[in-house]
C-alpha atoms as a PDB file:
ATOM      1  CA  UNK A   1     161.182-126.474 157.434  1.00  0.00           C
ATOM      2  CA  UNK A   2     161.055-123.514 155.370  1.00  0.00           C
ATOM      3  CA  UNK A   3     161.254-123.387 151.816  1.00  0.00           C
ATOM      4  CA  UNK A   4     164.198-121.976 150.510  1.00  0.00           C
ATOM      5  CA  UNK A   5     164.180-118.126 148.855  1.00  0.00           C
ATOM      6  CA  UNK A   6     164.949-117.785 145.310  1.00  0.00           C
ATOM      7  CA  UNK A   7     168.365-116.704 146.605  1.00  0.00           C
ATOM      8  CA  UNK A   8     169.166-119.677 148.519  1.00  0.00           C
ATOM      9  CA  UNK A   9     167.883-121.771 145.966  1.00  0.00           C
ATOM     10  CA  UNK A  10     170.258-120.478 143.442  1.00  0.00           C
ATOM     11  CA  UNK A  11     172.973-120.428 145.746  1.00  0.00           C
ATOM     12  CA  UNK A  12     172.545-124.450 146.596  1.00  0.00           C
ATOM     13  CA  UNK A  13     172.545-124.922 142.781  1.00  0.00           C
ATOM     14  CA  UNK A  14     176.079-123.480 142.425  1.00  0.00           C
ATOM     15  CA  UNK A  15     177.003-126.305 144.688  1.00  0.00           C
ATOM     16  CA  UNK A  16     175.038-128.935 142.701  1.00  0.00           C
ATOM     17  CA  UNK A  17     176.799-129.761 139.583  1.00  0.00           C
ATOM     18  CA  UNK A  18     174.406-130.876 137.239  1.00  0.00           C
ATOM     19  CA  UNK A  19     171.260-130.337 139.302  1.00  0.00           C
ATOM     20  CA  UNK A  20     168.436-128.305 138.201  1.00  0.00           C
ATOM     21  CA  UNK A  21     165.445-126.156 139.518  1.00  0.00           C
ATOM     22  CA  UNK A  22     161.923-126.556 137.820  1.00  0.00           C
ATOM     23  CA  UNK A  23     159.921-123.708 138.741  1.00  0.00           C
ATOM     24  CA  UNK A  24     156.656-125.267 136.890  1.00  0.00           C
ATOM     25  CA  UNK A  25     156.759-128.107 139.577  1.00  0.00           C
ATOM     26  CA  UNK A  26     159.087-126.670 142.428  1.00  0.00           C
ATOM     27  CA  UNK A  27     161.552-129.780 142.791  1.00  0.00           C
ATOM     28  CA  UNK A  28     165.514-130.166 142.611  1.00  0.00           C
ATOM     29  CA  UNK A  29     166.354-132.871 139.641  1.00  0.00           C
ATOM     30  CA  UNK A  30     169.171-134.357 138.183  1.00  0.00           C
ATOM     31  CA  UNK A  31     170.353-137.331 136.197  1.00  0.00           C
ATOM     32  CA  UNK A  32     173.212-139.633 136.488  1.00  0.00           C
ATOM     33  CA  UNK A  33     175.026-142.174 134.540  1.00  0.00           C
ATOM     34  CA  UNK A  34     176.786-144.739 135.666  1.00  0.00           C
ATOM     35  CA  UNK A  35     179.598-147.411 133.950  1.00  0.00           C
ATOM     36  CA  UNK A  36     177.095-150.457 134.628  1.00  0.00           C
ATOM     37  CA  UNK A  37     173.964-151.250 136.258  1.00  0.00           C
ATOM     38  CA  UNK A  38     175.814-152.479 139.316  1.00  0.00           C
ATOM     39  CA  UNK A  39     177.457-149.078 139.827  1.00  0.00           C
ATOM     40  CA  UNK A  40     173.997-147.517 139.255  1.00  0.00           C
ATOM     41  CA  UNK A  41     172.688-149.392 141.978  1.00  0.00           C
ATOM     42  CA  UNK A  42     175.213-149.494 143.961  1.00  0.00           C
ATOM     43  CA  UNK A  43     174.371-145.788 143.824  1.00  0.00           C
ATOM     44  CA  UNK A  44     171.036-146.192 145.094  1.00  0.00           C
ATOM     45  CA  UNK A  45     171.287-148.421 147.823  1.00  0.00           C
ATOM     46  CA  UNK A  46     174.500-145.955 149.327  1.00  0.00           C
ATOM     47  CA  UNK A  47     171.827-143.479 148.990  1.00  0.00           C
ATOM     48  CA  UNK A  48     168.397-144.637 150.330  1.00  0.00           C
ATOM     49  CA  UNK A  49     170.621-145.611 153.464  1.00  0.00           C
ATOM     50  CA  UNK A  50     172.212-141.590 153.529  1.00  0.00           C
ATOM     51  CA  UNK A  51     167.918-141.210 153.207  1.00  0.00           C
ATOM     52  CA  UNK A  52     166.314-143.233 155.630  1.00  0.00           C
ATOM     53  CA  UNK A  53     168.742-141.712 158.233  1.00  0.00           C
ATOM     54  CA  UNK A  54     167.587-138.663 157.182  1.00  0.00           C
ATOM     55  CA  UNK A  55     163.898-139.465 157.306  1.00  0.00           C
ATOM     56  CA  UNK A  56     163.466-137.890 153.633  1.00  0.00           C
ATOM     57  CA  UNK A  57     163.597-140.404 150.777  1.00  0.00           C
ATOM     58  CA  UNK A  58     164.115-139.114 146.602  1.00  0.00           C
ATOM     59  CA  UNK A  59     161.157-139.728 143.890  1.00  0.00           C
ATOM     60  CA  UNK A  60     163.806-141.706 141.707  1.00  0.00           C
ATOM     61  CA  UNK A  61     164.002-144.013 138.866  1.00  0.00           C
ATOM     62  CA  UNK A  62     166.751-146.512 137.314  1.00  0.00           C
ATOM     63  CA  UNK A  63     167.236-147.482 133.421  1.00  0.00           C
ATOM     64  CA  UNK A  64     170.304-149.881 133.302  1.00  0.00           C
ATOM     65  CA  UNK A  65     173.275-147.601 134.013  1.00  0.00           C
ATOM     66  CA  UNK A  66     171.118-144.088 134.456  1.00  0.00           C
ATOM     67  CA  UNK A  67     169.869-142.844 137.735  1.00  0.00           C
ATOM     68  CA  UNK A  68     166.868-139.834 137.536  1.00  0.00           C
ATOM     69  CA  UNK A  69     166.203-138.026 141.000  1.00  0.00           C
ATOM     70  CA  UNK A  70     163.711-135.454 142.121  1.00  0.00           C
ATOM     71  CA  UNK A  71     163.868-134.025 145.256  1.00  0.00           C
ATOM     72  CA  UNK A  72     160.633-131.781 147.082  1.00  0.00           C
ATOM     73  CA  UNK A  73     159.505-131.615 150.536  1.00  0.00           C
ATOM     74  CA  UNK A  74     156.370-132.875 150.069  1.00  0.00           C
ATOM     75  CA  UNK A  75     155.080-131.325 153.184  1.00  0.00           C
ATOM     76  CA  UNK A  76     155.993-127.987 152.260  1.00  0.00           C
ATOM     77  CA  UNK A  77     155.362-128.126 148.552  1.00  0.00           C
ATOM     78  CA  UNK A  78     158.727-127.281 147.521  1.00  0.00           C
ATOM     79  CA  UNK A  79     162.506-127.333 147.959  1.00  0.00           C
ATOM     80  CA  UNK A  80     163.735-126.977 151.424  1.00  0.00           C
ATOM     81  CA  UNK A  81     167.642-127.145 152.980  1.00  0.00           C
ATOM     82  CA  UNK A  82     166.695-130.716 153.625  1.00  0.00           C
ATOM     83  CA  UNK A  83     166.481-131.345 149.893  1.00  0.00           C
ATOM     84  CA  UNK A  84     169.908-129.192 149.727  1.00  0.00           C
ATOM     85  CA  UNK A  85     171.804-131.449 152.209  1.00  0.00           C
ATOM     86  CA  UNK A  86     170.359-135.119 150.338  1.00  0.00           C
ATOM     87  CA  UNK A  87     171.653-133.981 146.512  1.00  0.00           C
ATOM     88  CA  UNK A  88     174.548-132.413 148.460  1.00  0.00           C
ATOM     89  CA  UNK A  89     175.297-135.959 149.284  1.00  0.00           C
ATOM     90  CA  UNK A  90     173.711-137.712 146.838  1.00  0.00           C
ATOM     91  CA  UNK A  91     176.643-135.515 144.609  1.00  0.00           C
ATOM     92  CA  UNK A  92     179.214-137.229 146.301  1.00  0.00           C
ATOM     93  CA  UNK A  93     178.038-140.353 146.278  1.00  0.00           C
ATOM     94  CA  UNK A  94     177.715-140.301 142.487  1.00  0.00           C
ATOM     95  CA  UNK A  95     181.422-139.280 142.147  1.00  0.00           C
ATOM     96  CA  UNK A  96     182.438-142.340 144.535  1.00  0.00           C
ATOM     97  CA  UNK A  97     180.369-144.313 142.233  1.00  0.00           C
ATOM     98  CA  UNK A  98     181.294-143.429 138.888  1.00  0.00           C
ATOM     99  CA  UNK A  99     178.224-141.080 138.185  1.00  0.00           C
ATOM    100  CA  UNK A 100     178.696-138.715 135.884  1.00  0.00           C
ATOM    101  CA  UNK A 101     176.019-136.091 135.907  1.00  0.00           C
ATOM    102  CA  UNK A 102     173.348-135.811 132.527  1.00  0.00           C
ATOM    103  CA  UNK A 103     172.319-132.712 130.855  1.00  0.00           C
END
């Protein structure tokens, strides 16, 4: 899979409230928080199921009630569509779970 031109890339952001593009390290990232741990995780496990189905799994960690996620493809040493479609879901399943996105 290709990486994704400047132009795409920017255009994906527009969709990704709260996301972020670091040019230094070429990944997607964003932050969450959550009303408790439980939501937080709850968070997590809907999306390392969303994923494994898709065969490409998020560098992430978990304090308490915050949730931080990068997103590369590793094999192509960058941001591809496939890192588009996870945070687009990962997006939604923050709203079902009470995520509210960190600046």
């Amino acid at each position: 899979m290709a990486l994704l031109s400047d132009e795409l890339r920017s255009m994906l952001l527009a969709e990704l409230p709260g996301w972020t593009y670091d040019p230094g390290s070429h990944v997607l990232h964003a932050a969450y928080r959550f009303p408790s741990f439980v939501e937080a995780f709850s968070f997590m496990t809907a999306c390392a199921l969303v994923a494994e189905k898709m065969n490409h799994h998020p560098n992430w960690s978990n304090v308490y009630a915050t949730v931080d996620i990068v997103l590369y493809s590793h094999d192509e040493g960058g941001v591809t569509e496939r890192d588009g479609a996870l945070a687009r879901k990962m997006v939604l399943l923050a709203a079902q779970h009470g995520g509210v996105p960190q600046s």
